[in-house]
PDB file of N, CA and C in Angstrom:
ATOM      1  N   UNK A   1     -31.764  14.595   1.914  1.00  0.00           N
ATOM      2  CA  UNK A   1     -33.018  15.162   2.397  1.00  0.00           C
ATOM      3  C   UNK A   1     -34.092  14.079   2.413  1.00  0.00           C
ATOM      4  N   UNK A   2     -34.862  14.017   3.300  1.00  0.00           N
ATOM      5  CA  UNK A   2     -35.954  13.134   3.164  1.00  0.00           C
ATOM      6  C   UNK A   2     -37.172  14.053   3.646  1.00  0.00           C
ATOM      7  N   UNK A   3     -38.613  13.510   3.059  1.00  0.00           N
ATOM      8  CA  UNK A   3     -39.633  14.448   3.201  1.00  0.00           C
ATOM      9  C   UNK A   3     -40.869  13.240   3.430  1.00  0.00           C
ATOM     10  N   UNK A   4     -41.511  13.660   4.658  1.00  0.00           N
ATOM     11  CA  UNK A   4     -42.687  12.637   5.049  1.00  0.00           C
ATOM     12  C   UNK A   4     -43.972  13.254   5.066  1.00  0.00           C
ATOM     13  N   UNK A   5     -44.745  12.794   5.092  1.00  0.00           N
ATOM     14  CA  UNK A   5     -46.061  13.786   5.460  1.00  0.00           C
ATOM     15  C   UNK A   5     -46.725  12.242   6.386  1.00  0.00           C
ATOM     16  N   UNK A   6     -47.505  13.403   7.227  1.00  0.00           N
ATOM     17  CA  UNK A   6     -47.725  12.531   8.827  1.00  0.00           C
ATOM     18  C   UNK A   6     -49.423  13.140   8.787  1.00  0.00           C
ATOM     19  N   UNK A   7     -50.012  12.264   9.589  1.00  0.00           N
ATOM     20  CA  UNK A   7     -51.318  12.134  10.239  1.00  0.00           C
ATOM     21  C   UNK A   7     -51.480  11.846  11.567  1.00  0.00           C
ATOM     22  N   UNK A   8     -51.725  12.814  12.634  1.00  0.00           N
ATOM     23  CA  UNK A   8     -51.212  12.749  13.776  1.00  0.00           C
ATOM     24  C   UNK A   8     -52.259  12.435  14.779  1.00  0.00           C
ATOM     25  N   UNK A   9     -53.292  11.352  15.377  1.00  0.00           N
ATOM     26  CA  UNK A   9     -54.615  11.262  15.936  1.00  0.00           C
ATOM     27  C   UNK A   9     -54.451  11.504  17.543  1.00  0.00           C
ATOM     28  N   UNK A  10     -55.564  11.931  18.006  1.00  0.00           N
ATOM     29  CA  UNK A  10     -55.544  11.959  19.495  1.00  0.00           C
ATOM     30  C   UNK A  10     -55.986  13.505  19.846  1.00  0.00           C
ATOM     31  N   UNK A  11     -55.870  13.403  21.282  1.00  0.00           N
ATOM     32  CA  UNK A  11     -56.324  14.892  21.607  1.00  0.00           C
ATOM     33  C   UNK A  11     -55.287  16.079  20.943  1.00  0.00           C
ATOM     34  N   UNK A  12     -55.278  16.618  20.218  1.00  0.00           N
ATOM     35  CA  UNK A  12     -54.627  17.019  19.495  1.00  0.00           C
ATOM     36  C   UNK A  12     -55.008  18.712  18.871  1.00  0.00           C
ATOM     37  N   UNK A  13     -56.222  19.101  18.731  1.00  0.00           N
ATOM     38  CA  UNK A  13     -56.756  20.309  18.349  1.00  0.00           C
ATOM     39  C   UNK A  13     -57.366  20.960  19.780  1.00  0.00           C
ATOM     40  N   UNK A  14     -57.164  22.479  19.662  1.00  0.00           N
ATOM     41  CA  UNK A  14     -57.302  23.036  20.641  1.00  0.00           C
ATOM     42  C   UNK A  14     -56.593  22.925  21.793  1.00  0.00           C
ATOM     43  N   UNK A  15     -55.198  22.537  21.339  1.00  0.00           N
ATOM     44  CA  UNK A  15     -54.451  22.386  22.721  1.00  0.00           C
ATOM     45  C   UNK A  15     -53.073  22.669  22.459  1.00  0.00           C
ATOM     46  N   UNK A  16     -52.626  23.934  21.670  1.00  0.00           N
ATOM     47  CA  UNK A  16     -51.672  24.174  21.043  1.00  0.00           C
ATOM     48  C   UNK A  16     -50.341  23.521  20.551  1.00  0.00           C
ATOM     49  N   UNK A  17     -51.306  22.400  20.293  1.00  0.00           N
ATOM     50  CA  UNK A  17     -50.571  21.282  19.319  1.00  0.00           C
ATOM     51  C   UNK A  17     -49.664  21.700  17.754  1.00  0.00           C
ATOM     52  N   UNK A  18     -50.463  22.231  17.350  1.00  0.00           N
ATOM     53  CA  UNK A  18     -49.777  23.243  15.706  1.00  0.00           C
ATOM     54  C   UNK A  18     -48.614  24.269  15.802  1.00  0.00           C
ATOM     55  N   UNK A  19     -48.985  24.634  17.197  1.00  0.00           N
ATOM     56  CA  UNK A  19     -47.590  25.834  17.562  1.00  0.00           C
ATOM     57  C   UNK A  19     -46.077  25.135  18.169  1.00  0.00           C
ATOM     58  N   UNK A  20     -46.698  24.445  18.847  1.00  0.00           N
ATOM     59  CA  UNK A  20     -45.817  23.624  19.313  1.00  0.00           C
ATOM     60  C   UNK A  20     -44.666  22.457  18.138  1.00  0.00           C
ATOM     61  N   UNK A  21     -45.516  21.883  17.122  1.00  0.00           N
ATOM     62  CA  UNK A  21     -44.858  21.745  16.377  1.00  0.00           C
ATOM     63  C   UNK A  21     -44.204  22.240  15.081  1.00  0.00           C
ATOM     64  N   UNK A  22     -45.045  23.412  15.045  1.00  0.00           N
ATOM     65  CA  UNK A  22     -44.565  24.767  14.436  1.00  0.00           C
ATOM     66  C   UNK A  22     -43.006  25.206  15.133  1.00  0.00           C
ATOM     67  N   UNK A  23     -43.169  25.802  16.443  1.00  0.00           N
ATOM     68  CA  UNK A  23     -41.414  25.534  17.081  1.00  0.00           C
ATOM     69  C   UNK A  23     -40.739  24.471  17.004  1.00  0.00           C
ATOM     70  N   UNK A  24     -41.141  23.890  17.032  1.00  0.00           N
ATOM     71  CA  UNK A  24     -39.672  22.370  17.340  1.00  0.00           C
ATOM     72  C   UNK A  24     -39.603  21.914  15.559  1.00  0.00           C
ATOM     73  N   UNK A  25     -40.206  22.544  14.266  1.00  0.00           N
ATOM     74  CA  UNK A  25     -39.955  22.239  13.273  1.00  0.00           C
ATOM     75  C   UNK A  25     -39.060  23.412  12.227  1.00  0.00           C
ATOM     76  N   UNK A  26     -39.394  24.381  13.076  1.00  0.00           N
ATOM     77  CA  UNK A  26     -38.599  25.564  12.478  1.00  0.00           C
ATOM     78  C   UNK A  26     -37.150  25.602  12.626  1.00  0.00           C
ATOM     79  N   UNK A  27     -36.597  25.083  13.726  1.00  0.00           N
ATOM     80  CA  UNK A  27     -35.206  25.375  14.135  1.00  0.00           C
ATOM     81  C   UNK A  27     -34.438  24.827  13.050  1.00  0.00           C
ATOM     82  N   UNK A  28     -34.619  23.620  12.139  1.00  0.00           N
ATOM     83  CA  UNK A  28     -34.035  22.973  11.084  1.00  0.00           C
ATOM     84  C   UNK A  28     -34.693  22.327  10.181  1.00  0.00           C
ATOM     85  N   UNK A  29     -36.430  22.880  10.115  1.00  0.00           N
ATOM     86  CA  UNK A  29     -36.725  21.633   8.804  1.00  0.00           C
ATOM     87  C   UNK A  29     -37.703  22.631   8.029  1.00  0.00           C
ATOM     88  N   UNK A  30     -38.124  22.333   6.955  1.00  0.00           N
ATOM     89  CA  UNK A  30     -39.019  23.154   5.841  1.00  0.00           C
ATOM     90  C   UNK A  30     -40.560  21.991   6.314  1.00  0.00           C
ATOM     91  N   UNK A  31     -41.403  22.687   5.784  1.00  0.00           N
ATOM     92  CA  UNK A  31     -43.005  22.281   5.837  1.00  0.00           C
ATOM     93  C   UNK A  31     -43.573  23.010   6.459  1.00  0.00           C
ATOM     94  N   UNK A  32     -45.065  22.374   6.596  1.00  0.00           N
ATOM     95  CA  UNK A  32     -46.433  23.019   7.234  1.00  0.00           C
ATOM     96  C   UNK A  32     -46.654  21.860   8.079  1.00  0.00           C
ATOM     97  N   UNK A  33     -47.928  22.449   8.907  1.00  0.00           N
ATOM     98  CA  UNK A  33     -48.630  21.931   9.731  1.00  0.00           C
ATOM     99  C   UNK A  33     -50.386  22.497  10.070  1.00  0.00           C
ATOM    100  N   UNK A  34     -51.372  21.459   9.782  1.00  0.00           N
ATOM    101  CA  UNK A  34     -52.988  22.015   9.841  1.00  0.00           C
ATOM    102  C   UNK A  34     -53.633  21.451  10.192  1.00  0.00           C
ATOM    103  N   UNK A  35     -54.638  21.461  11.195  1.00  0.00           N
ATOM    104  CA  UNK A  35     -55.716  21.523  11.548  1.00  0.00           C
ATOM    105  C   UNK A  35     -56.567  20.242  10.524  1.00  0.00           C
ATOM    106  N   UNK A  36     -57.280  19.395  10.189  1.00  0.00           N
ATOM    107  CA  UNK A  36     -57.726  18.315   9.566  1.00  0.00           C
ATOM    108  C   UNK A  36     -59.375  18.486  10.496  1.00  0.00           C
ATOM    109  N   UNK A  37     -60.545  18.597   9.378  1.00  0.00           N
ATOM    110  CA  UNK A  37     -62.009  18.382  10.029  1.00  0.00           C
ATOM    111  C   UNK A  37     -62.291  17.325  10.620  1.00  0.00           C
ATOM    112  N   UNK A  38     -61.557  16.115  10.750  1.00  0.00           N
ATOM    113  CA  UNK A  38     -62.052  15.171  11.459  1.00  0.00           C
ATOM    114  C   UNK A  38     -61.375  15.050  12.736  1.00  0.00           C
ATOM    115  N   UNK A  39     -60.987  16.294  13.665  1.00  0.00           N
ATOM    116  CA  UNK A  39     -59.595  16.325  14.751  1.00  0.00           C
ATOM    117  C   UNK A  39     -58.479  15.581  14.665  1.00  0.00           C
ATOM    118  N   UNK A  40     -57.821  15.520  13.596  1.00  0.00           N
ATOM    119  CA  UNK A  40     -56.125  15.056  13.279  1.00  0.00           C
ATOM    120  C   UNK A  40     -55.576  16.249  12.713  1.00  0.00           C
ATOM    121  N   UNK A  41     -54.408  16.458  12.933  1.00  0.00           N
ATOM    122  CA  UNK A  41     -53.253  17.236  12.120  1.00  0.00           C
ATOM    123  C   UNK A  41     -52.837  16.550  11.307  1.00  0.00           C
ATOM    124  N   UNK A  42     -52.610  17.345  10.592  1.00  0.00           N
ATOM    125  CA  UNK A  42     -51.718  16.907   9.080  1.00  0.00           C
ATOM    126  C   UNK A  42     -50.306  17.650   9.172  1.00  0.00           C
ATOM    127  N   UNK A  43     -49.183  17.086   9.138  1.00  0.00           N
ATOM    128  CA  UNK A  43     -47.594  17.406   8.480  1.00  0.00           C
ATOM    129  C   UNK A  43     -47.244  17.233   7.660  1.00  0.00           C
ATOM    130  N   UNK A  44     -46.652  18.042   7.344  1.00  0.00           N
ATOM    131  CA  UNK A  44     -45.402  17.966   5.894  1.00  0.00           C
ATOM    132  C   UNK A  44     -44.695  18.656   5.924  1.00  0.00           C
ATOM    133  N   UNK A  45     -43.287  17.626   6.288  1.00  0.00           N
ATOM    134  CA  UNK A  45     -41.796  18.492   7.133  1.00  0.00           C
ATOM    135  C   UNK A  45     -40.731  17.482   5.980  1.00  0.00           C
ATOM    136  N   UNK A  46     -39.825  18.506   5.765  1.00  0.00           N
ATOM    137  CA  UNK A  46     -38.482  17.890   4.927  1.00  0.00           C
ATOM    138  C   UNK A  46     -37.449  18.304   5.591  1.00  0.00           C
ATOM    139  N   UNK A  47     -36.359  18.139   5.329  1.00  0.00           N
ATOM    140  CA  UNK A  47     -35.088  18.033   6.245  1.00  0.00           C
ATOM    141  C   UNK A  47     -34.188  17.071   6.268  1.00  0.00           C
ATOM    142  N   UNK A  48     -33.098  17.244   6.971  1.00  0.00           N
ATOM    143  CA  UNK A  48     -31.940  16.530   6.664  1.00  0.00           C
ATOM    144  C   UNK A  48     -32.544  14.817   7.730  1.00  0.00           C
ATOM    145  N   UNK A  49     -32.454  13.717   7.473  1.00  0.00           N
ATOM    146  CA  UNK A  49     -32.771  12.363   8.266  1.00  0.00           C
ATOM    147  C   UNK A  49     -32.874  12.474   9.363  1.00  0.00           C
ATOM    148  N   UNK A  50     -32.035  12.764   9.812  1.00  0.00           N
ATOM    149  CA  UNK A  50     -31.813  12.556  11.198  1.00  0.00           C
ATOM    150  C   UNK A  50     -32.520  14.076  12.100  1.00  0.00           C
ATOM    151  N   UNK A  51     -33.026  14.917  11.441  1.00  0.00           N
ATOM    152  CA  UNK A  51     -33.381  15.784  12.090  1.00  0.00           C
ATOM    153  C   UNK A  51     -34.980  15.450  11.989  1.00  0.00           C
ATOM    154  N   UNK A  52     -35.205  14.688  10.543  1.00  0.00           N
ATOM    155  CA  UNK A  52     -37.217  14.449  10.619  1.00  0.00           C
ATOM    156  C   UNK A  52     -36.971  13.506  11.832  1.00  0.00           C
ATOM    157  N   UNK A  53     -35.886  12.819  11.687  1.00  0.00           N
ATOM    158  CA  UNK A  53     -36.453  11.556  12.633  1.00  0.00           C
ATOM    159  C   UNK A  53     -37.012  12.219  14.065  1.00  0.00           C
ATOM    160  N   UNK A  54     -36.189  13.075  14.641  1.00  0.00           N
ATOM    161  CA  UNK A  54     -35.823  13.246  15.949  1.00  0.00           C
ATOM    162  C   UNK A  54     -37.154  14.122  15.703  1.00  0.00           C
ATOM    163  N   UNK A  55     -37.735  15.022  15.292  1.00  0.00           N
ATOM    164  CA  UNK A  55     -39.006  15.754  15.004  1.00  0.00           C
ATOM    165  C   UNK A  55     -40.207  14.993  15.159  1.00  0.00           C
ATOM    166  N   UNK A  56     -39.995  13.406  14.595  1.00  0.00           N
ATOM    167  CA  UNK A  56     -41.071  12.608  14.797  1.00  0.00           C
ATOM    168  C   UNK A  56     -40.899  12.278  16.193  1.00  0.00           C
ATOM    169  N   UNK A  57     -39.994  11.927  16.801  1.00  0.00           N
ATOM    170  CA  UNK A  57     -40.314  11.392  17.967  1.00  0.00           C
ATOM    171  C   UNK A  57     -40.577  12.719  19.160  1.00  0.00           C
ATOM    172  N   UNK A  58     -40.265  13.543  19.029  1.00  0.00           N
ATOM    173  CA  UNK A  58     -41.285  14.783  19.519  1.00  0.00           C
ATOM    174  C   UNK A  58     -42.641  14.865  19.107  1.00  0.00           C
ATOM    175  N   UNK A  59     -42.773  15.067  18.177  1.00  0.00           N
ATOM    176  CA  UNK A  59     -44.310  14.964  17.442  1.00  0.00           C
ATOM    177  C   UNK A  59     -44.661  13.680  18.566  1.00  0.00           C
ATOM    178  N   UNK A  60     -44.559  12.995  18.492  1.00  0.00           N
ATOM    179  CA  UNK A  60     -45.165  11.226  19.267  1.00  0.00           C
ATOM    180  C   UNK A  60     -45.463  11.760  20.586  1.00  0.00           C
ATOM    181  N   UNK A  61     -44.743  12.600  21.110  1.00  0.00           N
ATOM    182  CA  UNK A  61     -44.176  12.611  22.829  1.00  0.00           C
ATOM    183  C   UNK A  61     -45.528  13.752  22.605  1.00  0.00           C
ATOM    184  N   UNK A  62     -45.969  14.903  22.009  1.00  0.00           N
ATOM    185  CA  UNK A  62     -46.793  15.883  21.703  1.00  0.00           C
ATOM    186  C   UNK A  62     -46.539  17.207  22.741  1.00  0.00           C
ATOM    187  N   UNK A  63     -46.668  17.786  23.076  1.00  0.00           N
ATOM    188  CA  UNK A  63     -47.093  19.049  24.006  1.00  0.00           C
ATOM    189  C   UNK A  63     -47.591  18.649  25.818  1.00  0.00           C
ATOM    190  N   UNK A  64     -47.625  19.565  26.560  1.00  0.00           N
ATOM    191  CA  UNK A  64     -48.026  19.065  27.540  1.00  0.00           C
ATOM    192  C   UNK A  64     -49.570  18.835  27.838  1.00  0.00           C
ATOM    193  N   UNK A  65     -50.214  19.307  26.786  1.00  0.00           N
ATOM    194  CA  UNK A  65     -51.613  19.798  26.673  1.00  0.00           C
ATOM    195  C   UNK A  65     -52.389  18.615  25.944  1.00  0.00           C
ATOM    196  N   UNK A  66     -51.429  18.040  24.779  1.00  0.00           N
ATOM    197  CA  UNK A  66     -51.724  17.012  24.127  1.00  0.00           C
ATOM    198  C   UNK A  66     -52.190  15.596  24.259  1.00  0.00           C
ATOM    199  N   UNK A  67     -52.296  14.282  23.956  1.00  0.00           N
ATOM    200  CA  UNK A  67     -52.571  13.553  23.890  1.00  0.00           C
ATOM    201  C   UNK A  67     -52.322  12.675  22.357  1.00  0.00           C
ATOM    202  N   UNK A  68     -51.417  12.344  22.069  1.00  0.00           N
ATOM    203  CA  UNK A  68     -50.993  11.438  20.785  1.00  0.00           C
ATOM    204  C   UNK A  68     -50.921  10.110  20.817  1.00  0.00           C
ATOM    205  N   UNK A  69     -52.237   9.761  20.205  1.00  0.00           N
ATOM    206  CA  UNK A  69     -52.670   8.404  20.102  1.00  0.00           C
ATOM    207  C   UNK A  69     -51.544   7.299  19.177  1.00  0.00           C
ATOM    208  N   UNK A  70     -51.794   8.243  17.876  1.00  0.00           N
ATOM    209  CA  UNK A  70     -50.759   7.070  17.040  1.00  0.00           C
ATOM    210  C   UNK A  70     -50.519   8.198  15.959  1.00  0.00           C
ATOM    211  N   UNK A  71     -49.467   8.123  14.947  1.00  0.00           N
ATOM    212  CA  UNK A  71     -49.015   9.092  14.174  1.00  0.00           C
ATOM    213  C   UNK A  71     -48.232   8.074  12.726  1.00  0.00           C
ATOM    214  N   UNK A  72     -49.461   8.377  11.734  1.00  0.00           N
ATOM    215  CA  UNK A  72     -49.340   7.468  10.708  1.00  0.00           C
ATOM    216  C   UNK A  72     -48.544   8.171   9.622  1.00  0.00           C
ATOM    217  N   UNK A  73     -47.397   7.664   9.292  1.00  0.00           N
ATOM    218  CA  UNK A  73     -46.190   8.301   8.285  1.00  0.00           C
ATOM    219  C   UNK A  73     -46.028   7.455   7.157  1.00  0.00           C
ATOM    220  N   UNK A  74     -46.019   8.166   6.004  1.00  0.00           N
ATOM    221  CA  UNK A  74     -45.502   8.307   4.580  1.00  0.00           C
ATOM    222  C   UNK A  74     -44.275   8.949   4.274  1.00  0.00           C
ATOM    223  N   UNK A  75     -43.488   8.181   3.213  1.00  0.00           N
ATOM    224  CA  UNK A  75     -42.890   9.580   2.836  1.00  0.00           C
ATOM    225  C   UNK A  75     -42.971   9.312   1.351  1.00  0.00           C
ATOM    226  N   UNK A  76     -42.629  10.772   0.910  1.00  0.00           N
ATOM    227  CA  UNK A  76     -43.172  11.618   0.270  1.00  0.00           C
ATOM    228  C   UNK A  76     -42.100  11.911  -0.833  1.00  0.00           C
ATOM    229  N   UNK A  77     -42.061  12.470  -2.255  1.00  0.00           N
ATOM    230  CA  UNK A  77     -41.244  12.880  -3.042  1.00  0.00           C
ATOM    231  C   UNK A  77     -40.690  14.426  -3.040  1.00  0.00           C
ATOM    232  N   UNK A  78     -41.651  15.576  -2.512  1.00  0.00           N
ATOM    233  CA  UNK A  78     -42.217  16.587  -2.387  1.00  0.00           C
ATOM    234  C   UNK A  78     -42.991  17.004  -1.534  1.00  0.00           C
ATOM    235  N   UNK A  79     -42.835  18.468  -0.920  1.00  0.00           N
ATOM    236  CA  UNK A  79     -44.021  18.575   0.009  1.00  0.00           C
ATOM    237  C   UNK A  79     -44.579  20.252  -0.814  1.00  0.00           C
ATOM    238  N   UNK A  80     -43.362  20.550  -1.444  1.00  0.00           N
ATOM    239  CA  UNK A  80     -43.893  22.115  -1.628  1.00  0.00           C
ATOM    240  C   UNK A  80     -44.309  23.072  -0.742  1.00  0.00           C
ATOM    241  N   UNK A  81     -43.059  23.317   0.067  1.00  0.00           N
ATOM    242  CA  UNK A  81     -42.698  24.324   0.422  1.00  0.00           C
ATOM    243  C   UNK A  81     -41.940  25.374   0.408  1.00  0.00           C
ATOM    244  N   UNK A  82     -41.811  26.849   0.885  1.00  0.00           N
ATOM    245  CA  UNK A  82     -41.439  27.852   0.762  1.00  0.00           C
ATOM    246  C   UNK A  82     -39.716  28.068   1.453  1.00  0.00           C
ATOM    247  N   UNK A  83     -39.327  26.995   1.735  1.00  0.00           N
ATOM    248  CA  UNK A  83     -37.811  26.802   2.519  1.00  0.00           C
ATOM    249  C   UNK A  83     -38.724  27.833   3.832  1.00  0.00           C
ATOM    250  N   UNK A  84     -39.340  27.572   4.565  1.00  0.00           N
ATOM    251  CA  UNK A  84     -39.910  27.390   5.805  1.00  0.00           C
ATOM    252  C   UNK A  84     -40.786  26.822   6.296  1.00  0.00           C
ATOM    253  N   UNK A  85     -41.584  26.667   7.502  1.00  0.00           N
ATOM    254  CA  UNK A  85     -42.545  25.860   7.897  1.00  0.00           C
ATOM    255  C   UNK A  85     -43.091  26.713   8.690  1.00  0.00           C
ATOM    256  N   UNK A  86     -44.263  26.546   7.843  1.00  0.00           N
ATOM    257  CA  UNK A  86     -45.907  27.377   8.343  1.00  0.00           C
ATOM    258  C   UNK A  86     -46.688  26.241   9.035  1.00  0.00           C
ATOM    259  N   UNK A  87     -47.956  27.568   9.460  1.00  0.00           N
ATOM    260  CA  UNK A  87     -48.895  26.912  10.119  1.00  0.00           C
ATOM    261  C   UNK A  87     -50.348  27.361   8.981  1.00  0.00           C
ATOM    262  N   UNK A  88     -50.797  25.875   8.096  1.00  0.00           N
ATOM    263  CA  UNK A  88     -51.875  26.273   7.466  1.00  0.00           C
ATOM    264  C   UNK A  88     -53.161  26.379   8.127  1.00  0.00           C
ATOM    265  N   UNK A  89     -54.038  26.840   7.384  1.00  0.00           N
ATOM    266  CA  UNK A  89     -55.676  27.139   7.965  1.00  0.00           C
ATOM    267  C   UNK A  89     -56.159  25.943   7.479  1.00  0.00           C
TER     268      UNK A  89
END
């Protein structure tokens, strides 16, 4: 398992950016995804390697609505989640 937490910049809020990676993170990985006051999203997705990977490079590509500037990754020991992936407030 590996677990990252991401910072995602660019046109990105108000353009159903959170739902979008809300679907393409549910089919196989645990975490959240929120909204950040300075217009960035925040992630925190765990899952088997090869499935964060392929999640990040969706995340990169974004929505059709989107605009993804650059997407700054950590990883992480823990994300504390519920063995699903929400969308926080």
């Amino acid at each position: 398992m590996t677990s990252i937490h991401a910072i995602v910049y660019g046109a990105v809020q108000g353009v159903g950016f959170r739902s979008f990676v809300h679907e393409e993170a549910k089919k196989n990985l645990y975490g959240w995804v929120r909204n950040r006051k300075d217009g960035t999203v925040e992630i925190a997705v765990e899952g088997e390697k090869t499935n964060v990977e392929q999640f990040i490079q969706t995340v990169k590509t974004g929505n059709t609505f989107s605009r993804v500037e650059r997407v700054e990754i950590a990883d992480v020991a823990d994300i504390q989640h519920n063995q699903q992936f929400s969308i926080r407030s």
